[in-house]
C-alpha atoms as a PDB file:
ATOM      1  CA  UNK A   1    -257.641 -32.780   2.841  1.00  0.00           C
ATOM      2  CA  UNK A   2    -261.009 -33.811   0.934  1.00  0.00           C
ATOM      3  CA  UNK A   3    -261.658 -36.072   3.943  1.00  0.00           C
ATOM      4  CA  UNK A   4    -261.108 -32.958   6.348  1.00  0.00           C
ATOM      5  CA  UNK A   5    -263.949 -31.251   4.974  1.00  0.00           C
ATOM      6  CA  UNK A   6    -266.721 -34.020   5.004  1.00  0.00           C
ATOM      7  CA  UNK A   7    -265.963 -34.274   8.442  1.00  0.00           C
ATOM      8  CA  UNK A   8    -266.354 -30.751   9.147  1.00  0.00           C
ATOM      9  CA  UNK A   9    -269.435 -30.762   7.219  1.00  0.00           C
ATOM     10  CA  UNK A  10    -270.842 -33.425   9.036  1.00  0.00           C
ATOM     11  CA  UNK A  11    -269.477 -32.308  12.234  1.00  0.00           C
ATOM     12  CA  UNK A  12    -271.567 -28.775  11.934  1.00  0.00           C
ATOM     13  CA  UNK A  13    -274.478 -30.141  10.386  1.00  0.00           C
ATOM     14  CA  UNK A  14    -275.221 -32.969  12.888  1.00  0.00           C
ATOM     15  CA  UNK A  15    -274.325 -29.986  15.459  1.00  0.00           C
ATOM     16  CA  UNK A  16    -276.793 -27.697  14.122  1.00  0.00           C
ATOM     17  CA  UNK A  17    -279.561 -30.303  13.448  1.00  0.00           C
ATOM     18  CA  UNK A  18    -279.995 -30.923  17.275  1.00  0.00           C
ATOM     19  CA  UNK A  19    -280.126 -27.529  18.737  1.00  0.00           C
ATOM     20  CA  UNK A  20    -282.512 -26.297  15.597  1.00  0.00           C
ATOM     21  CA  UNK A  21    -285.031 -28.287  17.359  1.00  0.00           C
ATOM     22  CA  UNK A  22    -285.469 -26.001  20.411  1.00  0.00           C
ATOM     23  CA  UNK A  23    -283.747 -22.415  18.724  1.00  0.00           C
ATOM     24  CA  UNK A  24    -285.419 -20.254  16.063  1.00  0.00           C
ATOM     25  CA  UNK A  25    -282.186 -19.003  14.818  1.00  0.00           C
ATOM     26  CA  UNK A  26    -278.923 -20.679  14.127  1.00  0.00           C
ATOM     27  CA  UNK A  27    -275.671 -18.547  14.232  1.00  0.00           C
ATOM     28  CA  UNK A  28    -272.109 -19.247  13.289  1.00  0.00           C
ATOM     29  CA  UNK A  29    -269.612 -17.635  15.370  1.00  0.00           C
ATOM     30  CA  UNK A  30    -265.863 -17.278  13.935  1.00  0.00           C
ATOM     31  CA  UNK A  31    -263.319 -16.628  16.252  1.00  0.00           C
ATOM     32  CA  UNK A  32    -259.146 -16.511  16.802  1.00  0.00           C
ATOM     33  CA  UNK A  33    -256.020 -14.705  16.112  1.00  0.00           C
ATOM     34  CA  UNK A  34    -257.529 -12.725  18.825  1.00  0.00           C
ATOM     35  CA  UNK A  35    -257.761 -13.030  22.589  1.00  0.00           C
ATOM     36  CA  UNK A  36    -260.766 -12.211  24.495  1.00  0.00           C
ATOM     37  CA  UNK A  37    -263.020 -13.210  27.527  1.00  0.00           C
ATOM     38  CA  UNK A  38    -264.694 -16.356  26.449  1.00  0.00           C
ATOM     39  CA  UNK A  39    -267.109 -16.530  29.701  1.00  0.00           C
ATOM     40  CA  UNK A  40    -267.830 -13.028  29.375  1.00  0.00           C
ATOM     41  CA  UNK A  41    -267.970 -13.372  25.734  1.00  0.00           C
ATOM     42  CA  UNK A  42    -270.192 -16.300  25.040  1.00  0.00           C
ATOM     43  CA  UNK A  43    -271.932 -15.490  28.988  1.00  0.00           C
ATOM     44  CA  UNK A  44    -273.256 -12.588  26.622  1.00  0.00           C
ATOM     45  CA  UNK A  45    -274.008 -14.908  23.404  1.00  0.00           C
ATOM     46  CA  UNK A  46    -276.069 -17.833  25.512  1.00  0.00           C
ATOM     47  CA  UNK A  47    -278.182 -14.962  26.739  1.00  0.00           C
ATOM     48  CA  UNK A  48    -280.002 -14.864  24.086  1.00  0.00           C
ATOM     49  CA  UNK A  49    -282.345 -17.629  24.264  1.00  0.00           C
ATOM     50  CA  UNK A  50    -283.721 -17.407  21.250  1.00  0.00           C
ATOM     51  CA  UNK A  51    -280.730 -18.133  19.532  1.00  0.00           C
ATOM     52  CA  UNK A  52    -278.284 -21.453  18.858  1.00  0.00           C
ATOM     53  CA  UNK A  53    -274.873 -21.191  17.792  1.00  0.00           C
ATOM     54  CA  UNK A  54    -271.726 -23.340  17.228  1.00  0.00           C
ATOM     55  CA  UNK A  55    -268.282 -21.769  17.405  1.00  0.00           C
ATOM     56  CA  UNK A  56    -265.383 -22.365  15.060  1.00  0.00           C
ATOM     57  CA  UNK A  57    -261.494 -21.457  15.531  1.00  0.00           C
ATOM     58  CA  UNK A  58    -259.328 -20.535  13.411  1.00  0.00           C
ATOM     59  CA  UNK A  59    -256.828 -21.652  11.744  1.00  0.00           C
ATOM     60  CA  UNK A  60    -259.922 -24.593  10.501  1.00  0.00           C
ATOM     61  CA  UNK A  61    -262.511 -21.600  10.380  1.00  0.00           C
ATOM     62  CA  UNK A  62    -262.374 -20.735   6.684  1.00  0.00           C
ATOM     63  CA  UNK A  63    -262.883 -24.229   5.764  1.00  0.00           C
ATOM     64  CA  UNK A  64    -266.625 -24.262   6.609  1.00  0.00           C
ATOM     65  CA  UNK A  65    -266.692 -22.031   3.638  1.00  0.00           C
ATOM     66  CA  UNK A  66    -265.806 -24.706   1.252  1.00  0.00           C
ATOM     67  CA  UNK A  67    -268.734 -26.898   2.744  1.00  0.00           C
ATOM     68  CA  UNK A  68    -272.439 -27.115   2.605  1.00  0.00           C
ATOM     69  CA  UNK A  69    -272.582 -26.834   6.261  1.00  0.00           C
ATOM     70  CA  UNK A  70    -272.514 -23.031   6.119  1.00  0.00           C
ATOM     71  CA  UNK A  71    -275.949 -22.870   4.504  1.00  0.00           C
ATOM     72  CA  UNK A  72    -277.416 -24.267   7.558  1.00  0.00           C
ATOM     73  CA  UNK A  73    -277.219 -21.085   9.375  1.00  0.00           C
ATOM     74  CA  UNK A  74    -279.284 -18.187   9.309  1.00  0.00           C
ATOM     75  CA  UNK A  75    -275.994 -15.836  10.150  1.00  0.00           C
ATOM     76  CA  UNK A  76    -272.417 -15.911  10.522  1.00  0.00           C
ATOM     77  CA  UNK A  77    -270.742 -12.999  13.496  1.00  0.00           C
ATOM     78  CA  UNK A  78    -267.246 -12.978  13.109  1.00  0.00           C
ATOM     79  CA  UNK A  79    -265.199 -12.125  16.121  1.00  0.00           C
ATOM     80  CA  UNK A  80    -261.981 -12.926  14.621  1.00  0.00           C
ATOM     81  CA  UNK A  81    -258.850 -11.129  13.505  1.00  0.00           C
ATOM     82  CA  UNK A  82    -256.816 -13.085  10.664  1.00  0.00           C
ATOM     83  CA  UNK A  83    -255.114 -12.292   7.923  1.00  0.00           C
ATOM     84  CA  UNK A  84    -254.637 -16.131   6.090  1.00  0.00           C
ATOM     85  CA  UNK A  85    -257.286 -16.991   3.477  1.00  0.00           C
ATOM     86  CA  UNK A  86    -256.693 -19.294   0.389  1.00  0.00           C
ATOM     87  CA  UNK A  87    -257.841 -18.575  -3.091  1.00  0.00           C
ATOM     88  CA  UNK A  88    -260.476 -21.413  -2.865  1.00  0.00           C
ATOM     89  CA  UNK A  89    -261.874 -20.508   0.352  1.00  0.00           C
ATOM     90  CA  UNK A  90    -261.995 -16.967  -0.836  1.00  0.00           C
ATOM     91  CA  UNK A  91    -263.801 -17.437  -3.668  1.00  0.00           C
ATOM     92  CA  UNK A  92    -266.350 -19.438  -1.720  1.00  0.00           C
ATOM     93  CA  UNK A  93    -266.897 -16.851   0.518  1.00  0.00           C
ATOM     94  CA  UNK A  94    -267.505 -14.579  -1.942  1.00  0.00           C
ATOM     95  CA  UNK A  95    -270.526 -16.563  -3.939  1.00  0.00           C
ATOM     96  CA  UNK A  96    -271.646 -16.992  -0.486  1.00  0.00           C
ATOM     97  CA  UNK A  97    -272.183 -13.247  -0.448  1.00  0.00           C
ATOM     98  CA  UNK A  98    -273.695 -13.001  -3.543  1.00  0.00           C
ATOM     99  CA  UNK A  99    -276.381 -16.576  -2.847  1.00  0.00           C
ATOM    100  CA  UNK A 100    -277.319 -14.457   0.127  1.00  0.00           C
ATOM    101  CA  UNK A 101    -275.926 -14.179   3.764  1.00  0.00           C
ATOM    102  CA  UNK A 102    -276.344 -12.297   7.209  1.00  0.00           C
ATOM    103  CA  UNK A 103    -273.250 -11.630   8.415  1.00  0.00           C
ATOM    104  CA  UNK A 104    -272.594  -9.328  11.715  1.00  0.00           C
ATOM    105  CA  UNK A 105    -268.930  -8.186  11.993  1.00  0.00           C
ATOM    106  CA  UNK A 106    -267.400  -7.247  15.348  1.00  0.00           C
ATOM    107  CA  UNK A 107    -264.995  -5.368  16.703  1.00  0.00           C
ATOM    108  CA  UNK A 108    -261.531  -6.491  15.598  1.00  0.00           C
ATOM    109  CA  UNK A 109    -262.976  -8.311  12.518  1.00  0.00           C
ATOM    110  CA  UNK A 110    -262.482  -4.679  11.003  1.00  0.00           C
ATOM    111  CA  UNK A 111    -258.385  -5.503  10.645  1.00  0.00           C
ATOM    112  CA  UNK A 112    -258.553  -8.904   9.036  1.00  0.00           C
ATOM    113  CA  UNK A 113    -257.495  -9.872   5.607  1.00  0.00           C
ATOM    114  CA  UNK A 114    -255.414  -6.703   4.805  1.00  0.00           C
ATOM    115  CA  UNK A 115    -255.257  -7.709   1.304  1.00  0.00           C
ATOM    116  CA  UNK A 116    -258.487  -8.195   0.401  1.00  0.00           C
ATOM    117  CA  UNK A 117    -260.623  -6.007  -1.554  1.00  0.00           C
ATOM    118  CA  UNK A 118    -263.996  -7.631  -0.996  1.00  0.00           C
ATOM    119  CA  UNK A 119    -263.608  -8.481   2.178  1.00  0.00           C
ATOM    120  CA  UNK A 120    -263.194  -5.105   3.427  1.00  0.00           C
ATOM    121  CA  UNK A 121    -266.861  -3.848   1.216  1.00  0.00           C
ATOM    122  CA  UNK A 122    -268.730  -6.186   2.343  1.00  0.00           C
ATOM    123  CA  UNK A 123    -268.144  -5.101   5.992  1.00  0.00           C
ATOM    124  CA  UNK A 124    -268.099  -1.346   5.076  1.00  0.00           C
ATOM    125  CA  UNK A 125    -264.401  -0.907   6.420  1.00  0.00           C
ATOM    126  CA  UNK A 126    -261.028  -1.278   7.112  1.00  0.00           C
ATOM    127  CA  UNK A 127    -258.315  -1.051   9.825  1.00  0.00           C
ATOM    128  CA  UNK A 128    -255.553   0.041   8.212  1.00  0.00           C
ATOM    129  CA  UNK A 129    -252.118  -1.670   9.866  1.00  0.00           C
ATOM    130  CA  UNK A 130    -249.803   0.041   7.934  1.00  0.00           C
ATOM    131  CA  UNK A 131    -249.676   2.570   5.131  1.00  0.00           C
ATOM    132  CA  UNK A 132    -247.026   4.176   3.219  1.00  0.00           C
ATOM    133  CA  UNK A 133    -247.355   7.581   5.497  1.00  0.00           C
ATOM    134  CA  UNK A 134    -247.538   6.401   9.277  1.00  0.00           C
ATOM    135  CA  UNK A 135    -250.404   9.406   9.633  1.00  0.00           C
ATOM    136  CA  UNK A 136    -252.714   7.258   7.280  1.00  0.00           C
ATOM    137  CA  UNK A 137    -252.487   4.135   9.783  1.00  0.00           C
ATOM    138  CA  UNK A 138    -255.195   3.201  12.048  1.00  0.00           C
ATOM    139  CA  UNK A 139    -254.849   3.487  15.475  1.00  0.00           C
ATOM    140  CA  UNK A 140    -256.372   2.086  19.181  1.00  0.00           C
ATOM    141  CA  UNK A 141    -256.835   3.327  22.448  1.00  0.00           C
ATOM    142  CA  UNK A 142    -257.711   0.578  25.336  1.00  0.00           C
ATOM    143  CA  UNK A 143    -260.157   1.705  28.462  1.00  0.00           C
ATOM    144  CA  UNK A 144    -261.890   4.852  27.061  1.00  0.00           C
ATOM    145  CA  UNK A 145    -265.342   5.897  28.334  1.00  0.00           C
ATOM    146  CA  UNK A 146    -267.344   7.459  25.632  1.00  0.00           C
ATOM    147  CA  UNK A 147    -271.100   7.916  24.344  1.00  0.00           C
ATOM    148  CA  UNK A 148    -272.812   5.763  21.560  1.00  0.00           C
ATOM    149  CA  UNK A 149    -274.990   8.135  19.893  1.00  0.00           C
ATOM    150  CA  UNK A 150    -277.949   6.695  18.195  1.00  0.00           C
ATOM    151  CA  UNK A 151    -278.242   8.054  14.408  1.00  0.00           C
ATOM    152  CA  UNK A 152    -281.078   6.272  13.786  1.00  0.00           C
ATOM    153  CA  UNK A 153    -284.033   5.074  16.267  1.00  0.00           C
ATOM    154  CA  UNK A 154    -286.222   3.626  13.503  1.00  0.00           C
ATOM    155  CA  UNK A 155    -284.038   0.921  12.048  1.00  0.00           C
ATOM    156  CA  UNK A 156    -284.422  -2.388  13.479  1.00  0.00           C
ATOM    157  CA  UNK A 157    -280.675  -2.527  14.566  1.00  0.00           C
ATOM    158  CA  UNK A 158    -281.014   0.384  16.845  1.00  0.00           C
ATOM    159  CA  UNK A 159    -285.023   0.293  17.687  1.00  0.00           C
ATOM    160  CA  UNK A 160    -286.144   0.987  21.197  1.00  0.00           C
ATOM    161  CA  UNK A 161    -282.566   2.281  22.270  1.00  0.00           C
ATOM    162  CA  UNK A 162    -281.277   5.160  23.422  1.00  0.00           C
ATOM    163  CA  UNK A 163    -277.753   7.049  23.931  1.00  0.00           C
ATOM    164  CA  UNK A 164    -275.703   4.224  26.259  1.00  0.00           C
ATOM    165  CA  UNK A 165    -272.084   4.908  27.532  1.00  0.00           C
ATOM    166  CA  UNK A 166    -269.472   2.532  26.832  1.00  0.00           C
ATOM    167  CA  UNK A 167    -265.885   1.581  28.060  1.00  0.00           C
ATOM    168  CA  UNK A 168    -264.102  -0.204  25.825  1.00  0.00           C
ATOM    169  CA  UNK A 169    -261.636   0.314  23.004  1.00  0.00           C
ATOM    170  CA  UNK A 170    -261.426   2.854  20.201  1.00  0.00           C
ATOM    171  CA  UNK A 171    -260.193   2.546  17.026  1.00  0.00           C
ATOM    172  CA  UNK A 172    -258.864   5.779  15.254  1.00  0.00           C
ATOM    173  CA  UNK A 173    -258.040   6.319  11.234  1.00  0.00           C
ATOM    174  CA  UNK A 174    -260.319   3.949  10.271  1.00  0.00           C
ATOM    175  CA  UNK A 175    -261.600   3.601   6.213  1.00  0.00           C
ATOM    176  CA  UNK A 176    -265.276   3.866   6.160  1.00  0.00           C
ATOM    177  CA  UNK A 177    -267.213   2.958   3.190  1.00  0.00           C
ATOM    178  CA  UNK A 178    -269.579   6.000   2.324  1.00  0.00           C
ATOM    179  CA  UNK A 179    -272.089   3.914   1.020  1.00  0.00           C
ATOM    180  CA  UNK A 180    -272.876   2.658   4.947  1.00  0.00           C
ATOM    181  CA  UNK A 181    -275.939   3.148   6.434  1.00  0.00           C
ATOM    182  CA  UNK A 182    -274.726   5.102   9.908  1.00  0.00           C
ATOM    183  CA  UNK A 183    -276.747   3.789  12.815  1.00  0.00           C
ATOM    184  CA  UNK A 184    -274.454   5.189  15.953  1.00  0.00           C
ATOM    185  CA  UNK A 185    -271.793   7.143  16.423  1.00  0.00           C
ATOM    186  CA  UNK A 186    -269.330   9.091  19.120  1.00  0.00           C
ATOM    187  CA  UNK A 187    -268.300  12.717  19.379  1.00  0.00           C
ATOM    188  CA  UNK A 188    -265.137  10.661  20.961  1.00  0.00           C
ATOM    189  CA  UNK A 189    -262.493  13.099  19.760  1.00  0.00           C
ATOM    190  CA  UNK A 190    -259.855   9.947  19.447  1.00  0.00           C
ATOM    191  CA  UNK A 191    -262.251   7.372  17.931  1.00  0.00           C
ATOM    192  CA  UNK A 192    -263.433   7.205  14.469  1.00  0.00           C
ATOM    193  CA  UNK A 193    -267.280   8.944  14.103  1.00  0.00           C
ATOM    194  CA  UNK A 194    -269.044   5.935  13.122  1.00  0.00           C
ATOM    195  CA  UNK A 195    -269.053   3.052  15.477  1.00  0.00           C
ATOM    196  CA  UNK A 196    -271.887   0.838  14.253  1.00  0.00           C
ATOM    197  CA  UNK A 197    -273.407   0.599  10.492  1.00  0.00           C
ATOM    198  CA  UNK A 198    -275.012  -2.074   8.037  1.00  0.00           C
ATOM    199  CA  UNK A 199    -275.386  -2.248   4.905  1.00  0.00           C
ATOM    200  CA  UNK A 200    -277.067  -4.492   2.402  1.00  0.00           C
ATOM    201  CA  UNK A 201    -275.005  -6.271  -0.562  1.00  0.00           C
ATOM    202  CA  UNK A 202    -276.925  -7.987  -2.342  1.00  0.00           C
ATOM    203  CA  UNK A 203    -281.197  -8.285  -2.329  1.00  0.00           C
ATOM    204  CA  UNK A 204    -280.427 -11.484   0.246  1.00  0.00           C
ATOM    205  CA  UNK A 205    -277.152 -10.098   1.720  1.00  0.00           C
ATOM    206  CA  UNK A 206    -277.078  -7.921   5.020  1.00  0.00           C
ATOM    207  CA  UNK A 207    -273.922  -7.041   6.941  1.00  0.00           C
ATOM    208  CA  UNK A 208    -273.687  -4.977  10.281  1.00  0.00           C
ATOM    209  CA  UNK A 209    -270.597  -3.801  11.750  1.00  0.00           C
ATOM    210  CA  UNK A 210    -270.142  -2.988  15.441  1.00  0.00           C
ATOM    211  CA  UNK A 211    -266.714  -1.671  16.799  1.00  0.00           C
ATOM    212  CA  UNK A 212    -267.382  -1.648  20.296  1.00  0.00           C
ATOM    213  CA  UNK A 213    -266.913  -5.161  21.787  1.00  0.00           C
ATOM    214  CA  UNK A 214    -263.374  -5.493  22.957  1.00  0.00           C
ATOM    215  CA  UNK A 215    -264.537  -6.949  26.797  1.00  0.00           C
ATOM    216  CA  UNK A 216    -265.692  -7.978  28.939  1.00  0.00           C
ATOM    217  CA  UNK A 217    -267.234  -4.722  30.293  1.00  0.00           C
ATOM    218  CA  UNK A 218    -269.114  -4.299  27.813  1.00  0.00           C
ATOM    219  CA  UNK A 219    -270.612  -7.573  27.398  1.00  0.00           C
ATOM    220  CA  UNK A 220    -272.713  -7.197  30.396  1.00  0.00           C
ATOM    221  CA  UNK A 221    -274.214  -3.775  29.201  1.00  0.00           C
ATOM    222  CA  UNK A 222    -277.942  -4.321  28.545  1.00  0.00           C
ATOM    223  CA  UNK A 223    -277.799  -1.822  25.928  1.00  0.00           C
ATOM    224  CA  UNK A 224    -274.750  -3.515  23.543  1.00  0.00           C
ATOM    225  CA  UNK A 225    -276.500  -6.663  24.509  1.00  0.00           C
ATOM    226  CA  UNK A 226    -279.682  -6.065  22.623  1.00  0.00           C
ATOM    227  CA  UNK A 227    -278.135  -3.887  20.037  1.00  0.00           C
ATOM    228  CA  UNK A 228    -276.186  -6.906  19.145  1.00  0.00           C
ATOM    229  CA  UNK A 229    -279.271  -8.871  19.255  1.00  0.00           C
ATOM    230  CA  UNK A 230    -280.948  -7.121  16.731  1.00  0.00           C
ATOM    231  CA  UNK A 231    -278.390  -6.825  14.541  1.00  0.00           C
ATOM    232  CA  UNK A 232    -278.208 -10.607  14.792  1.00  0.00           C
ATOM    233  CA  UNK A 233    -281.611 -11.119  13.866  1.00  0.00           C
ATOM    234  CA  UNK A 234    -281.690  -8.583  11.214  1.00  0.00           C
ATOM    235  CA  UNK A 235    -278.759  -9.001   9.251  1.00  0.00           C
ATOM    236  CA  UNK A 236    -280.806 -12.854   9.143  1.00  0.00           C
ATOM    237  CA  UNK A 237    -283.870 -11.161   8.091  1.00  0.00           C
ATOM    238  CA  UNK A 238    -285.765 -12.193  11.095  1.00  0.00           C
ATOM    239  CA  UNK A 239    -285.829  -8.663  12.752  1.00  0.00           C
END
């Protein structure tokens, strides 16, 4: 298993070291246990040019937190949805978080790791699966058309936007941390009232979350598209 790990460390580090040379920013993506539209997906994510990324699957994915590799990137978006995570590669997540990270959380990342405390406060929420009373469970709707409100036109996240309609999936029942910083919401009267928020852990910690981003429609909409940007680059503290 030791020998696993070198390679992966090597594997993203020689990765990285050739596309730093032409990208200002380097970006981890995480995904599986989750389908979605990988040309519409990553057709969005090579858009932004100045950005390089490599992608890791699951079930190898929380490995690279075990190796020095994950230092080499200025910011990690998860657009996975697991729930299997070993004490070691737990715990290395979490000194990751407290060294300093930017880490941008999307969509169905919300529902993984059911179990884990510190999982869900560093990304400011949780989608509950199941609950002792079925009324306190989350819930979904696919193909809704609502309105992303902008809360707040100054941050960096949301700078230069304005009020964008979406059609995508909700999420209903959700636990939101009332510590977040609220950046955009919906008067959606099925979805939950915050829909995008960051927050910042620790003095080199920043985490965004972004719930719309099921796909592929919305992919394509200028207006997700650079709100994802920018909370790429700020949650790396390069916005």
């Amino acid at each position: 298993m030791k020998a696993y790990y070198v390679v992966l460390a090597c594997m993203l580090t020689i990765n990285f070291s050739v596309s730093a040379q032409k990208e200002s920013l380097s970006m981890l993506v995480i995904t599986g246990g989750h389908n979605f539209d990988r040309a519409a997906f990553f057709g969005m994510i090579d858009s932004f040019t100045d950005i390089s990324y490599e992608e890791i699957k699951h079930p190898e994915a929380n490995a690279v937190f075990l190796t020095d590799a994950v230092n080499s990137f200025d910011v990690i978006l998860f657009y996975d949805m697991v729930q299997d995570i070993d004490e070691n590669e737990m715990k290395a997540f979490e000194n990751m978080v407290q060294r300093g990270a930017g880490l941008v959380f999307l969509h169905h990342s919300i529902v993984s790791y059911q179990h884990w405390d510190f999982y869900k406060n560093v990304l400011g929420g949780k989608y509950v699966l199941s609950a002792d009373n079925a009324a306190n469970a989350s819930n979904y709707r696919h193909n809704v058309r609502y309105e992303a409100e902008i809360q707040n036109k100054t941050h960096p996240v949301t700078l230069n936007l304005e009020n964008f309609l979406l059609f995508d999936e909700i999420y209903g029942n959700v636990w939101i941390d009332e510590m977040n910083e609220i950046l955009i919401s919906t008067n959606h009267p099925e979805s939950m009232d915050p829909i995008v928020w960051c927050r910042e852990i620790a003095p080199e910690t920043r985490t965004v979350y972004i719930q719309p981003g099921h796909g592929p429609d919305v992919f394509s909409l200028p207006a997700y598209r650079q709100l994802l940007h920018q909370s790429i680059r700020w949650a790396a503290f390069q916005n």
